[in-house]
PDB file of N, CA and C in Angstrom:
ATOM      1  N   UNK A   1     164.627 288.716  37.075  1.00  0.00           N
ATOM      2  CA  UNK A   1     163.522 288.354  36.210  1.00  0.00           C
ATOM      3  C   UNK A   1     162.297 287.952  37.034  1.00  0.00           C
ATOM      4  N   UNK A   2     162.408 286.838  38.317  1.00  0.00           N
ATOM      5  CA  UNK A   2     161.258 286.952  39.205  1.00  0.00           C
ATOM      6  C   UNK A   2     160.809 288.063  39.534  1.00  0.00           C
ATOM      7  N   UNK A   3     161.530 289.038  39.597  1.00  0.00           N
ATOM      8  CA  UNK A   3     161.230 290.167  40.705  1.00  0.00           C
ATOM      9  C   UNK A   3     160.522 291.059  39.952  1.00  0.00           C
ATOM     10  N   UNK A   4     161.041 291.162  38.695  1.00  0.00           N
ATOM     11  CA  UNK A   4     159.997 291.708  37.504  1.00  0.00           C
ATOM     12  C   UNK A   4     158.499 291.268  37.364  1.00  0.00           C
ATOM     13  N   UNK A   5     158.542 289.610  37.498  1.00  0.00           N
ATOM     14  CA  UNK A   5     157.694 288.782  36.739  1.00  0.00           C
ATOM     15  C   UNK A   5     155.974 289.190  37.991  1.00  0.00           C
ATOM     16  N   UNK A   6     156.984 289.156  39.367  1.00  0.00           N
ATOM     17  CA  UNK A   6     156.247 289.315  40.299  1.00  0.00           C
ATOM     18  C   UNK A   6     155.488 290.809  40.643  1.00  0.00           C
ATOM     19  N   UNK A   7     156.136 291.796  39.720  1.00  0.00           N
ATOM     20  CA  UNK A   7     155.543 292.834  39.892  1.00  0.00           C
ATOM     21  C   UNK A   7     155.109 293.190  38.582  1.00  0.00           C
ATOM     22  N   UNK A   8     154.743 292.338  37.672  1.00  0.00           N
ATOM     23  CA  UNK A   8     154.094 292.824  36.876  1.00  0.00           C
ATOM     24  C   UNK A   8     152.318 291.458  37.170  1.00  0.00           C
ATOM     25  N   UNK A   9     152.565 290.775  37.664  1.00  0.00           N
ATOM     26  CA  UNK A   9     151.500 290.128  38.086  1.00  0.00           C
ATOM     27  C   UNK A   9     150.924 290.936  39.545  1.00  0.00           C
ATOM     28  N   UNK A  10     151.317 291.340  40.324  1.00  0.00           N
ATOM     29  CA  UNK A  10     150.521 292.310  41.238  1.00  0.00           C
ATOM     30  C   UNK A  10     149.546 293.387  40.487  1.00  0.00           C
ATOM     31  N   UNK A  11     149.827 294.136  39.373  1.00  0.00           N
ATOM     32  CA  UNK A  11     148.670 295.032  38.765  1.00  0.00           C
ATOM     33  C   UNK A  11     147.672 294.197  38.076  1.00  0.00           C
ATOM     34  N   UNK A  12     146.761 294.512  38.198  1.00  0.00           N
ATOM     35  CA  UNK A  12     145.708 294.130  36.507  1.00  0.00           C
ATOM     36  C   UNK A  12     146.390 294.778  35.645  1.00  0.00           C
ATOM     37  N   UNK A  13     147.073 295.705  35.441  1.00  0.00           N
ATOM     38  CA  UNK A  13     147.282 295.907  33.594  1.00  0.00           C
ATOM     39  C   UNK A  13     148.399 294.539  33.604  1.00  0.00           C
ATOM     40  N   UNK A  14     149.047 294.719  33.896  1.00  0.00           N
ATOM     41  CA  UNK A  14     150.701 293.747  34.113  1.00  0.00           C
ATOM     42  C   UNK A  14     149.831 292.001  33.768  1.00  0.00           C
ATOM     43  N   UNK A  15     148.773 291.780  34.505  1.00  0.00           N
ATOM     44  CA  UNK A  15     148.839 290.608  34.669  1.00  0.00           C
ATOM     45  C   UNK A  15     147.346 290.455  33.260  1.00  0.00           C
ATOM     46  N   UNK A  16     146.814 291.599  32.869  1.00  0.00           N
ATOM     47  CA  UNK A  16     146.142 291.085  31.675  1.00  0.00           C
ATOM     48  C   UNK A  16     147.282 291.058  30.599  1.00  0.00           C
ATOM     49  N   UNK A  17     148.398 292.048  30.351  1.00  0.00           N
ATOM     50  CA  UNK A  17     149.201 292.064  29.831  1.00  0.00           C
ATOM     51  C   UNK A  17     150.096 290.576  29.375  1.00  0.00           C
ATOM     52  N   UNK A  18     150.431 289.910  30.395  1.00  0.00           N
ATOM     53  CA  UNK A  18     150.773 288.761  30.395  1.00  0.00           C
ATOM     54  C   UNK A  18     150.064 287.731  30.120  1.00  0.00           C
ATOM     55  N   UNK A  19     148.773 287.304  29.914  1.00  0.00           N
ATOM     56  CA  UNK A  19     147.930 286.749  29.376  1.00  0.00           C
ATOM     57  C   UNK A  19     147.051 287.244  28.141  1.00  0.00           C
ATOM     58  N   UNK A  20     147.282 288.016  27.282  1.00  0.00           N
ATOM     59  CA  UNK A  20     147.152 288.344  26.320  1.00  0.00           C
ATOM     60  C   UNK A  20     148.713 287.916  25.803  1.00  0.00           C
ATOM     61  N   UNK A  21     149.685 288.192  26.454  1.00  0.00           N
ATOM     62  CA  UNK A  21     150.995 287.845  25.475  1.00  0.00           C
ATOM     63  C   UNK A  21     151.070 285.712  25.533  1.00  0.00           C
ATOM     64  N   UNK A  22     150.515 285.453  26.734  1.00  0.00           N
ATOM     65  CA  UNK A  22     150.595 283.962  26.695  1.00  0.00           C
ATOM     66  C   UNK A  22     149.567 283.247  25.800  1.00  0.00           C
ATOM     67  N   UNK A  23     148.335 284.167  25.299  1.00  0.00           N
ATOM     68  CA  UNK A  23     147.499 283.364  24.375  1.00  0.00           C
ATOM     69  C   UNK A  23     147.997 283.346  23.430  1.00  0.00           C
ATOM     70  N   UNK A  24     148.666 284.826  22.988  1.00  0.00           N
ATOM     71  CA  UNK A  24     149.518 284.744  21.258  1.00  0.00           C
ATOM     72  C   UNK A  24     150.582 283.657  21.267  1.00  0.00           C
ATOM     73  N   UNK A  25     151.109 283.482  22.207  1.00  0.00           N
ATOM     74  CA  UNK A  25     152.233 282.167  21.966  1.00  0.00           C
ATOM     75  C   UNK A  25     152.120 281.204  22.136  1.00  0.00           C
ATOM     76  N   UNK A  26     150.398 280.795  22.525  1.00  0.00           N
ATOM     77  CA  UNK A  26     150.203 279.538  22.558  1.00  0.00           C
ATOM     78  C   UNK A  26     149.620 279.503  21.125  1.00  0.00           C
ATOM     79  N   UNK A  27     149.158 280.575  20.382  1.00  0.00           N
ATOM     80  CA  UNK A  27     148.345 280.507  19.268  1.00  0.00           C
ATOM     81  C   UNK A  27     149.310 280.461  18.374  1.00  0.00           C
ATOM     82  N   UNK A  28     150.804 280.752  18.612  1.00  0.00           N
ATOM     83  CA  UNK A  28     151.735 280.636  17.540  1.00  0.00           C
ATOM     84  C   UNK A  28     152.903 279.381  17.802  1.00  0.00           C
ATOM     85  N   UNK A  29     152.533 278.763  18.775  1.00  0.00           N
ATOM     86  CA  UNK A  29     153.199 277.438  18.718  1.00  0.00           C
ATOM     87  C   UNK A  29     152.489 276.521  18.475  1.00  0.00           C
ATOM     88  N   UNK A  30     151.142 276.794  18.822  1.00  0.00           N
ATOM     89  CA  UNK A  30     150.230 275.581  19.154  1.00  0.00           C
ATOM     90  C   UNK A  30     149.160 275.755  17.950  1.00  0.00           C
ATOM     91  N   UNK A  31     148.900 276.774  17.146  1.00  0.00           N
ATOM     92  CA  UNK A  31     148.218 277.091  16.255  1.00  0.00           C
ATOM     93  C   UNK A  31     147.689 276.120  15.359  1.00  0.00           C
ATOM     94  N   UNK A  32     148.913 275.367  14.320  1.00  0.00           N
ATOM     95  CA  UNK A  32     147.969 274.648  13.527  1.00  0.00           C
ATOM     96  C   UNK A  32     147.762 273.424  14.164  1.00  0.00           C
ATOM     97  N   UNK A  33     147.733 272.863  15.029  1.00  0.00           N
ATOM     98  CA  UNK A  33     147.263 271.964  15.833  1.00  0.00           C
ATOM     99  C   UNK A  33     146.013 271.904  16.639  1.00  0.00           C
ATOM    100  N   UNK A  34     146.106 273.716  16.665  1.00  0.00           N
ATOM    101  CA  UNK A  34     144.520 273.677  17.443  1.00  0.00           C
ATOM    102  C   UNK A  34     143.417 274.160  16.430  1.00  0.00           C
ATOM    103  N   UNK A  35     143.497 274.115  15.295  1.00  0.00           N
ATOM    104  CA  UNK A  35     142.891 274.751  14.194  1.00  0.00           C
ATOM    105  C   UNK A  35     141.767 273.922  14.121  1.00  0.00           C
ATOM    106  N   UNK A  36     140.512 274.092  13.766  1.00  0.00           N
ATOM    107  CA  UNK A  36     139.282 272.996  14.471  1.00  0.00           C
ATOM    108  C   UNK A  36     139.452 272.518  12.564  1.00  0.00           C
ATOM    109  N   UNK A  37     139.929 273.161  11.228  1.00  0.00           N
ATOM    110  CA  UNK A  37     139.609 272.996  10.311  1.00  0.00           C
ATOM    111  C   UNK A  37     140.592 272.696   9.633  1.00  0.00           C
ATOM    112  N   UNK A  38     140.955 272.363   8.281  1.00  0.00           N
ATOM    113  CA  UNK A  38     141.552 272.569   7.485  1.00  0.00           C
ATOM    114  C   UNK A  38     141.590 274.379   6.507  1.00  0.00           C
ATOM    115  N   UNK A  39     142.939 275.534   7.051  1.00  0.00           N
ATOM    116  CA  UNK A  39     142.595 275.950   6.690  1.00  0.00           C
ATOM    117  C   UNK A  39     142.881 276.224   4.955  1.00  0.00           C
ATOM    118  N   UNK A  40     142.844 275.673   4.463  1.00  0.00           N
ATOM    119  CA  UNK A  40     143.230 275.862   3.124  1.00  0.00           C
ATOM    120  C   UNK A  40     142.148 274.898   2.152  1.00  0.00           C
ATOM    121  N   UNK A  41     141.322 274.582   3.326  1.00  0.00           N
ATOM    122  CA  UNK A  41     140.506 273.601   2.173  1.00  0.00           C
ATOM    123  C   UNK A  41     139.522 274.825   1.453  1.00  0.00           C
ATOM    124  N   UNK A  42     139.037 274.913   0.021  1.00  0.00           N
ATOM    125  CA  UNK A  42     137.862 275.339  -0.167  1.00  0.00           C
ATOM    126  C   UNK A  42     136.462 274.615  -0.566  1.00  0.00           C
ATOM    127  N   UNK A  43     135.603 275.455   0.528  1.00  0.00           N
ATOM    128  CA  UNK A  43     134.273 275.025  -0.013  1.00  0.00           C
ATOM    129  C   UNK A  43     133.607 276.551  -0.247  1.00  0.00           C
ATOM    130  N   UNK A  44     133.029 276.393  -1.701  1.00  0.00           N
ATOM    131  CA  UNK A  44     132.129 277.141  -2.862  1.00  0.00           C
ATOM    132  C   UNK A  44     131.215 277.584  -1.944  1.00  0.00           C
ATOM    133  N   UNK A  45     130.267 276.317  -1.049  1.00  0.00           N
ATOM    134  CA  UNK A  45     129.416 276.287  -0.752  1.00  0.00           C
ATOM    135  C   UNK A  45     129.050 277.468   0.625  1.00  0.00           C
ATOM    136  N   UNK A  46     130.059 277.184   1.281  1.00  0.00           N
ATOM    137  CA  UNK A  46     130.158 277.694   2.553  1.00  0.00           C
ATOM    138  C   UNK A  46     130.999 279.171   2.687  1.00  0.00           C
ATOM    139  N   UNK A  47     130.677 280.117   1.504  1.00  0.00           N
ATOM    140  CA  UNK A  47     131.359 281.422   1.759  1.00  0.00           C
ATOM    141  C   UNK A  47     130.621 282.060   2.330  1.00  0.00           C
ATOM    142  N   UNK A  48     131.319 283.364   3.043  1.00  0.00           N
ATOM    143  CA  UNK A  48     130.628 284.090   3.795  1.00  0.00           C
ATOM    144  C   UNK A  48     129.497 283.802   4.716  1.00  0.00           C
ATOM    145  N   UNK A  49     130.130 282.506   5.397  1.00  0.00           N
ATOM    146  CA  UNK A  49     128.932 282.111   6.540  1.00  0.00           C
ATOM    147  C   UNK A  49     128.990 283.240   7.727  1.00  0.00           C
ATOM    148  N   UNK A  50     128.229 283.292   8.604  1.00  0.00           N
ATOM    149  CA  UNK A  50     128.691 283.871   9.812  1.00  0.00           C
ATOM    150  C   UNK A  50     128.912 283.438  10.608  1.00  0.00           C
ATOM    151  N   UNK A  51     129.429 283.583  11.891  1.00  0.00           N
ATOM    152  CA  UNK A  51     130.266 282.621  13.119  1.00  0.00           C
ATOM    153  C   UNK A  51     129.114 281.720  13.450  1.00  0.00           C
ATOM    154  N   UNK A  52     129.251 280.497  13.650  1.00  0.00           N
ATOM    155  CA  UNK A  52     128.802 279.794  14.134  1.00  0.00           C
ATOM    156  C   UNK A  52     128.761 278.770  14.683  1.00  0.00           C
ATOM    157  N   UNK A  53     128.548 277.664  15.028  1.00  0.00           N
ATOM    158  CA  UNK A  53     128.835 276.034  16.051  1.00  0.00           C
ATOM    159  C   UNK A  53     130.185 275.482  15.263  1.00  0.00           C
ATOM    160  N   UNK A  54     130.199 275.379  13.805  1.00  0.00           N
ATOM    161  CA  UNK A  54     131.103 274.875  13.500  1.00  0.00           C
ATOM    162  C   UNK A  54     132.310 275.686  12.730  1.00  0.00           C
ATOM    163  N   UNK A  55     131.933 276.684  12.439  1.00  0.00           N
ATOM    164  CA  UNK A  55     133.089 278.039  12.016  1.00  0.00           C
ATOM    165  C   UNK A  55     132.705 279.414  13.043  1.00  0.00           C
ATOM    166  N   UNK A  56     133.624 279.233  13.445  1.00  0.00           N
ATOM    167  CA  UNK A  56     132.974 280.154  15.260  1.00  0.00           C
ATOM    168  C   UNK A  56     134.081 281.387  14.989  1.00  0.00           C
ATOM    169  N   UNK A  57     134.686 281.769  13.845  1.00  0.00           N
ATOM    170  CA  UNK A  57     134.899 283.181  13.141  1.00  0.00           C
ATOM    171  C   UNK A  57     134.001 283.591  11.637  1.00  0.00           C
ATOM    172  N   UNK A  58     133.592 282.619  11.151  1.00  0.00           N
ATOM    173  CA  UNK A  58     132.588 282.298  10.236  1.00  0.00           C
ATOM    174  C   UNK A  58     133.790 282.147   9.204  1.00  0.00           C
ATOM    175  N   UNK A  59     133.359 282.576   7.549  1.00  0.00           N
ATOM    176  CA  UNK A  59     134.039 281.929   6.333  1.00  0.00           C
ATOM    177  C   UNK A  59     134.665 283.184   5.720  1.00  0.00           C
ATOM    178  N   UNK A  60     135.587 283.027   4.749  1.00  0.00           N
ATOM    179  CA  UNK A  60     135.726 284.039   4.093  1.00  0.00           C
ATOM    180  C   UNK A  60     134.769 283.887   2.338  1.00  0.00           C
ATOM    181  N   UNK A  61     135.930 283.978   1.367  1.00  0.00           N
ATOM    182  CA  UNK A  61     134.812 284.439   0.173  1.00  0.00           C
ATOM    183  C   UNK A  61     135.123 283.138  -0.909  1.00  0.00           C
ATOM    184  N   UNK A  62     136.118 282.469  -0.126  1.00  0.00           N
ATOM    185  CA  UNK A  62     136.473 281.180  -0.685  1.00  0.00           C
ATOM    186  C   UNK A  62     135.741 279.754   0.240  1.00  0.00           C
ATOM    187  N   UNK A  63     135.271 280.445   1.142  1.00  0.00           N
ATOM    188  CA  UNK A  63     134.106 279.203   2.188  1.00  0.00           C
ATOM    189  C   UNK A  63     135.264 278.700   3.079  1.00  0.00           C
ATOM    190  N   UNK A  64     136.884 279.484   3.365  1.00  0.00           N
ATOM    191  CA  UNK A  64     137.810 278.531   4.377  1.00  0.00           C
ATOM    192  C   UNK A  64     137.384 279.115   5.743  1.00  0.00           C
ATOM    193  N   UNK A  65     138.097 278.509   6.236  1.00  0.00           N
ATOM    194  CA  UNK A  65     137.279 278.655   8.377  1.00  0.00           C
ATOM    195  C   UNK A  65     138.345 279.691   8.388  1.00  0.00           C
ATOM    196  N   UNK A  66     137.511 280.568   9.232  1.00  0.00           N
ATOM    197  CA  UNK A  66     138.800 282.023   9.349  1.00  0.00           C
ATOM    198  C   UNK A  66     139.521 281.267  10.838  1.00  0.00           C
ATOM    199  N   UNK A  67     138.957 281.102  11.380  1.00  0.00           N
ATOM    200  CA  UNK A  67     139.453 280.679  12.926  1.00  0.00           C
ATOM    201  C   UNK A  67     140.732 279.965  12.840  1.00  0.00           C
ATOM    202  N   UNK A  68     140.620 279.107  11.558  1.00  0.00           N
ATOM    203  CA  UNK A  68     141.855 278.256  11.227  1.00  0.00           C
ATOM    204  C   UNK A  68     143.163 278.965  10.488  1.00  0.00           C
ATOM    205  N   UNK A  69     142.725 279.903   9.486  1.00  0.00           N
ATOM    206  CA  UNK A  69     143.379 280.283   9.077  1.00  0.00           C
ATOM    207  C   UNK A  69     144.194 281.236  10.108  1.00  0.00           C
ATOM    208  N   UNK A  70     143.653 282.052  11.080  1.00  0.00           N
ATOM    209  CA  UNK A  70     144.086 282.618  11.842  1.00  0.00           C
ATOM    210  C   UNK A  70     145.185 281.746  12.715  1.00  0.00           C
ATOM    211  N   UNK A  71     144.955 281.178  12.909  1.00  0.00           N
ATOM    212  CA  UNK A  71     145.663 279.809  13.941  1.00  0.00           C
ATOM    213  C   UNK A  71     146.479 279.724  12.795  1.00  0.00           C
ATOM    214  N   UNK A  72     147.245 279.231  11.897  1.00  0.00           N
ATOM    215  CA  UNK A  72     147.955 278.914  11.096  1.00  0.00           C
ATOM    216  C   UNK A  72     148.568 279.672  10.953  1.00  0.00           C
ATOM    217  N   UNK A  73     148.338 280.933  10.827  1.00  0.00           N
ATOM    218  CA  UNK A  73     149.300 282.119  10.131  1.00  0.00           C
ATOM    219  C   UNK A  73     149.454 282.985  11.203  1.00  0.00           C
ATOM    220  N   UNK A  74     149.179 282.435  12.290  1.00  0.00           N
ATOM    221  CA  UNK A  74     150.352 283.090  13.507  1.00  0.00           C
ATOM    222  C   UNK A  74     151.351 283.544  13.574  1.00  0.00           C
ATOM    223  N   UNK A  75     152.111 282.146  13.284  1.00  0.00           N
ATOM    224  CA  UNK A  75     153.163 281.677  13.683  1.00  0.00           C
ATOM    225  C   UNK A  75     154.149 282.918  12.345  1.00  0.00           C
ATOM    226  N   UNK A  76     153.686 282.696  11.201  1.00  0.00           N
ATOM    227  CA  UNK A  76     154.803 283.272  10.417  1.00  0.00           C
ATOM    228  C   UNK A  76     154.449 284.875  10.798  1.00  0.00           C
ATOM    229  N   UNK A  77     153.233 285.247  11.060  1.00  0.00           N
ATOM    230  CA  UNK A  77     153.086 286.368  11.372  1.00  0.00           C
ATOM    231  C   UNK A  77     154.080 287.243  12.605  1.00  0.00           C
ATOM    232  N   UNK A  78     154.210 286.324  13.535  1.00  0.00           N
ATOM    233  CA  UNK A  78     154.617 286.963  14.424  1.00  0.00           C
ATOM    234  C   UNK A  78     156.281 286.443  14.570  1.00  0.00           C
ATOM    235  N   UNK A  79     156.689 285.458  13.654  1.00  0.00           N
ATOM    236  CA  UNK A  79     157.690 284.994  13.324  1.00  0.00           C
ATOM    237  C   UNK A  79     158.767 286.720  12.232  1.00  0.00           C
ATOM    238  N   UNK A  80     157.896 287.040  11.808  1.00  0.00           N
ATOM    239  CA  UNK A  80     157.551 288.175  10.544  1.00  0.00           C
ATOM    240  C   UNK A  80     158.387 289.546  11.636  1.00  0.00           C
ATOM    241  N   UNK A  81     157.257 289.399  12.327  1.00  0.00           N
ATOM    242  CA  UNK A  81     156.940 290.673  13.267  1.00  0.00           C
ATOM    243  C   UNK A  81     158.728 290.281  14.075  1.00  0.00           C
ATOM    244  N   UNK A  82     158.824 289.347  14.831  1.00  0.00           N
ATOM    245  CA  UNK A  82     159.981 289.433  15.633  1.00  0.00           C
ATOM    246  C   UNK A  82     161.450 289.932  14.526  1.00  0.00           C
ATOM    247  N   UNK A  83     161.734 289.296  13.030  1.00  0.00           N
ATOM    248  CA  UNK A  83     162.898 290.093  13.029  1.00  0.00           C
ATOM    249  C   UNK A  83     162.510 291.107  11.901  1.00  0.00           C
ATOM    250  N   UNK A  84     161.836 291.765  12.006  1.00  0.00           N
ATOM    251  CA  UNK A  84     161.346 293.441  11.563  1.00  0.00           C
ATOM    252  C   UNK A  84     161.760 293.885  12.892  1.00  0.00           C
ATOM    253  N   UNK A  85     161.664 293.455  14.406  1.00  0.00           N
ATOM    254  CA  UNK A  85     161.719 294.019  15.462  1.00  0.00           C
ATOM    255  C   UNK A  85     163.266 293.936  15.703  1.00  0.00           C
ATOM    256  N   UNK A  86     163.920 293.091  15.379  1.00  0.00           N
ATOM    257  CA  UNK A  86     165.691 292.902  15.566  1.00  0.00           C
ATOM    258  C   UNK A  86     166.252 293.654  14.515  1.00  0.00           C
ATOM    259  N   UNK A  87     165.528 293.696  13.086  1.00  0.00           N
ATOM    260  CA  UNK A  87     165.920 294.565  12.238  1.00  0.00           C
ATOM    261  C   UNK A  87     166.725 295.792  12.589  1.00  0.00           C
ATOM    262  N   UNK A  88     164.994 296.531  12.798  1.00  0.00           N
ATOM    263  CA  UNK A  88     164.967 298.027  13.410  1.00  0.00           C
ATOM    264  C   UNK A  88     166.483 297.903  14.439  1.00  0.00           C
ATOM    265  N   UNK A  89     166.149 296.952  15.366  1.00  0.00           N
ATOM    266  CA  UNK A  89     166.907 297.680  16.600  1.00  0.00           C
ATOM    267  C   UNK A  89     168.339 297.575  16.097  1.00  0.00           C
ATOM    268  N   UNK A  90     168.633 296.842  15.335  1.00  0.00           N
ATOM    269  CA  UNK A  90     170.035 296.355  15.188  1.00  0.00           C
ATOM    270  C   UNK A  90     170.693 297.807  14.243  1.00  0.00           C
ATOM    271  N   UNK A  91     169.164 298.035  13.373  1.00  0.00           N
ATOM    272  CA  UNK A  91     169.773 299.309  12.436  1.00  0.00           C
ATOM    273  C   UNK A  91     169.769 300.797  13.547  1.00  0.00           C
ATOM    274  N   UNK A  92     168.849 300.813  14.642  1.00  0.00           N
ATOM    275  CA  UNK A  92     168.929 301.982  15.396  1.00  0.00           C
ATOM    276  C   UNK A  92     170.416 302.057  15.976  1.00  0.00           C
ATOM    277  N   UNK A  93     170.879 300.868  16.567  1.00  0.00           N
ATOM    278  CA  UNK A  93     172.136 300.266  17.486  1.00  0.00           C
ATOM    279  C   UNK A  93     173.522 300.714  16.685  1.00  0.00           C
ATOM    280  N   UNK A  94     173.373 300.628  15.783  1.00  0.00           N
ATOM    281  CA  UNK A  94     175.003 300.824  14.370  1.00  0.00           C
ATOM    282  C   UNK A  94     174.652 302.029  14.261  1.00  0.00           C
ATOM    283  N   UNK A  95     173.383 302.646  13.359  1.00  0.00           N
ATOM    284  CA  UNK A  95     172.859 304.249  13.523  1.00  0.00           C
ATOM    285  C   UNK A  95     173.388 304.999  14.272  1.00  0.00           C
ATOM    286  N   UNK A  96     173.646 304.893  15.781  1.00  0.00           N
ATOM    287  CA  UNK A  96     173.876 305.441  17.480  1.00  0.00           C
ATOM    288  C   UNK A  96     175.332 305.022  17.336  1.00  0.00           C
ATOM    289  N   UNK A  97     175.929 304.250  16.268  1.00  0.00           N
ATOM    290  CA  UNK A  97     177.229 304.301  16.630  1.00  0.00           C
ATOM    291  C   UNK A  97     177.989 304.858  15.390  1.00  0.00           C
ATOM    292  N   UNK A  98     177.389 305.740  14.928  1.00  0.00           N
ATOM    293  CA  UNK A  98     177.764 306.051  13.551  1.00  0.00           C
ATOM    294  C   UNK A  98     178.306 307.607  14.252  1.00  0.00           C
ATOM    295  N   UNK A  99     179.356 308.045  13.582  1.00  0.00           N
ATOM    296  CA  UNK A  99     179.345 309.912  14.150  1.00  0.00           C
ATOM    297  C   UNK A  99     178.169 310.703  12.884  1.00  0.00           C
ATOM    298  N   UNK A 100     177.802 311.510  14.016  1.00  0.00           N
ATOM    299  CA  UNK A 100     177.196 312.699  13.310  1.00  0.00           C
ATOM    300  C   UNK A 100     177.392 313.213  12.660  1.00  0.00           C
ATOM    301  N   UNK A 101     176.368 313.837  11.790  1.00  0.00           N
ATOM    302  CA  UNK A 101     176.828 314.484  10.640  1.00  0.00           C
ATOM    303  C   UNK A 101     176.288 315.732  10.670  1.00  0.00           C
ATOM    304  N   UNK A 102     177.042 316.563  10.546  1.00  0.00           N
ATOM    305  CA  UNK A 102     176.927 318.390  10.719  1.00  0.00           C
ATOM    306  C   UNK A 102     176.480 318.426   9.566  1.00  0.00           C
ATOM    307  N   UNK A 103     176.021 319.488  10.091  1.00  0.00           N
ATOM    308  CA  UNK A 103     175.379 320.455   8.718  1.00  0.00           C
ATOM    309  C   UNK A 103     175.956 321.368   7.650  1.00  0.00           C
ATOM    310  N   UNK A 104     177.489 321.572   8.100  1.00  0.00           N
ATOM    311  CA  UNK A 104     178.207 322.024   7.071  1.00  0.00           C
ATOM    312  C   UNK A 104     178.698 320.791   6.561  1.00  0.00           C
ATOM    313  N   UNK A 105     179.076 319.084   6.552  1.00  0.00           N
ATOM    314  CA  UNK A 105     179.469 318.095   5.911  1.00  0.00           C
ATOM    315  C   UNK A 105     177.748 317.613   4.963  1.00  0.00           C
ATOM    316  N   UNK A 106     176.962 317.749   5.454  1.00  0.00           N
ATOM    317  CA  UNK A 106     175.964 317.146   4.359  1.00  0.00           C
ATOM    318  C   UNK A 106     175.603 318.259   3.211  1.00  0.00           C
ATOM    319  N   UNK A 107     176.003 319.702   3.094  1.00  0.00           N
ATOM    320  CA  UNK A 107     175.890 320.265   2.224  1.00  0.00           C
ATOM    321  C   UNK A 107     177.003 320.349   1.247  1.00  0.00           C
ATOM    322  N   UNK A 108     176.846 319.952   0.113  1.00  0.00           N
ATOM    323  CA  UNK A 108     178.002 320.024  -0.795  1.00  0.00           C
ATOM    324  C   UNK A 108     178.161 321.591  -1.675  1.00  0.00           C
ATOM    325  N   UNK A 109     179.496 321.550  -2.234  1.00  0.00           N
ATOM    326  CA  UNK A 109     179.791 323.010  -2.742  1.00  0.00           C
ATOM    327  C   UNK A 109     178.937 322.726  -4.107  1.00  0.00           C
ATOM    328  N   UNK A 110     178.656 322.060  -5.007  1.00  0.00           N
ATOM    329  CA  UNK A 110     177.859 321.580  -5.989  1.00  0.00           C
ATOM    330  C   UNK A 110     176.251 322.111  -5.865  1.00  0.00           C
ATOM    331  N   UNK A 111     176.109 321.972  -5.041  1.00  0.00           N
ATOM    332  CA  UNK A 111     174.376 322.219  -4.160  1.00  0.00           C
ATOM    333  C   UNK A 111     174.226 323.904  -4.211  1.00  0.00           C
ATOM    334  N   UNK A 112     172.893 324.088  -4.638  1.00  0.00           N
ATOM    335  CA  UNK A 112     172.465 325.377  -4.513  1.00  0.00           C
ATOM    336  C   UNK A 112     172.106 326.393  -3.156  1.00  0.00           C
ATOM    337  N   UNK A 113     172.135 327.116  -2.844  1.00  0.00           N
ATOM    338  CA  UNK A 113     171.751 327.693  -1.680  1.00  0.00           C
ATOM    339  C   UNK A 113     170.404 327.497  -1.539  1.00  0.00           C
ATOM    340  N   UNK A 114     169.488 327.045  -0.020  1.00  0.00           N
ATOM    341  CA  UNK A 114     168.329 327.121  -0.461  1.00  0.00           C
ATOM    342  C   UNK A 114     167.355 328.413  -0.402  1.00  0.00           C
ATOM    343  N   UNK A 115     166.964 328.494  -1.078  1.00  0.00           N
ATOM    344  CA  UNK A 115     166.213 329.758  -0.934  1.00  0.00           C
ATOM    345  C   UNK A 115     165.631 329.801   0.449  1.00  0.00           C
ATOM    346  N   UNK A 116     165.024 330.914   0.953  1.00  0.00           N
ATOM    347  CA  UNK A 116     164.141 331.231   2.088  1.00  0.00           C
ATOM    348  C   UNK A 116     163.040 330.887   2.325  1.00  0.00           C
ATOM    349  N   UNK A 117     162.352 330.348   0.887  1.00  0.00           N
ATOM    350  CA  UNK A 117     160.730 329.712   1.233  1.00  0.00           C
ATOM    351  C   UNK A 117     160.881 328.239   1.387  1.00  0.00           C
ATOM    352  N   UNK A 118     162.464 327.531   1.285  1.00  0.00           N
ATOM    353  CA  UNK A 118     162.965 326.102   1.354  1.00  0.00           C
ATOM    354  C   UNK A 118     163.246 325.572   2.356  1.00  0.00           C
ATOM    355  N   UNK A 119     163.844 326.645   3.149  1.00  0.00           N
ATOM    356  CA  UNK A 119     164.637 326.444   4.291  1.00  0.00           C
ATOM    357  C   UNK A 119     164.123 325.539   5.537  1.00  0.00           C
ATOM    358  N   UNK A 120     162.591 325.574   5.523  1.00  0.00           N
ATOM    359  CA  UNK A 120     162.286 324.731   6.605  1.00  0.00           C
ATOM    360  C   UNK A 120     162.317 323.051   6.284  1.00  0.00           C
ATOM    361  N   UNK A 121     162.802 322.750   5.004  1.00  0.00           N
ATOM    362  CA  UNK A 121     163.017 321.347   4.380  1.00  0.00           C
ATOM    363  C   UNK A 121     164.286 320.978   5.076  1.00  0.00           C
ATOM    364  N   UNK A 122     165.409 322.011   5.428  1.00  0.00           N
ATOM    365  CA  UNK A 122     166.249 321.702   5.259  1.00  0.00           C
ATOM    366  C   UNK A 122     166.862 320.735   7.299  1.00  0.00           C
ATOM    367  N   UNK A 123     167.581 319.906   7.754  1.00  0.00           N
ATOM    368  CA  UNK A 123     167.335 319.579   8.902  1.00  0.00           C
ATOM    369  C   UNK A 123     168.297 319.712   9.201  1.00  0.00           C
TER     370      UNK A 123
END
């Protein structure tokens, strides 16, 4: 794992790579803590501001601080994202251990022949 860690910090891609992945996990542990706002408060007043000193992503259409909201919904976001990612692999992993299925077992005697203008449907 050093030996990895160390050769992916020798490139610039490797080592922007790794600091783009260390801001998202500070933004998803550390998120609503670093949120400069409340994001769920609404103000009427303050929709659609643009970025500025004190909303430095500006507002949405309900006047909440996007910056905050972003910071907040990290965490489930990428909480979200990780088991959609174990999902998949777990369903690719059983998939790869499943036997194959020929092409004379997925056609049944019930089933029509397909015609010739069909045939490229067929896999």
């Amino acid at each position: 794992m050093a030996e990895l860690l160390g050769r992916l910090l020798r490139s610039p891609q490797g080592a922007i790579g790794l600091a783009i992945i260390a801001l998202v996990l500070i933004a998803v542990l550390f998120g609503p803590w670093l949120a400069p706002l409340d994001p769920f408060a609404i103000s009427p007043l303050q929709r659609y501001r643009p970025p500025g000193p004190v909303n430095l992503l500006g507002t949405d259409h309900l006047g909440r601080d996007l910056l905050s909201r972003i910071l907040h919904g990290a965490s489930a976001t990428v909480a979200m994202a990780m088991v959609a990612t174990l999902a998949g692999t777990a369903a690719g992993a059983l998939s790869a251990r499943l036997p194959p299925i020929s092409a004379a077992a997925s056609t049944s005697s019930r089933c029509a022949p397909l015609t010739p203008s069909w045939r490229f449907l067929a896999f």
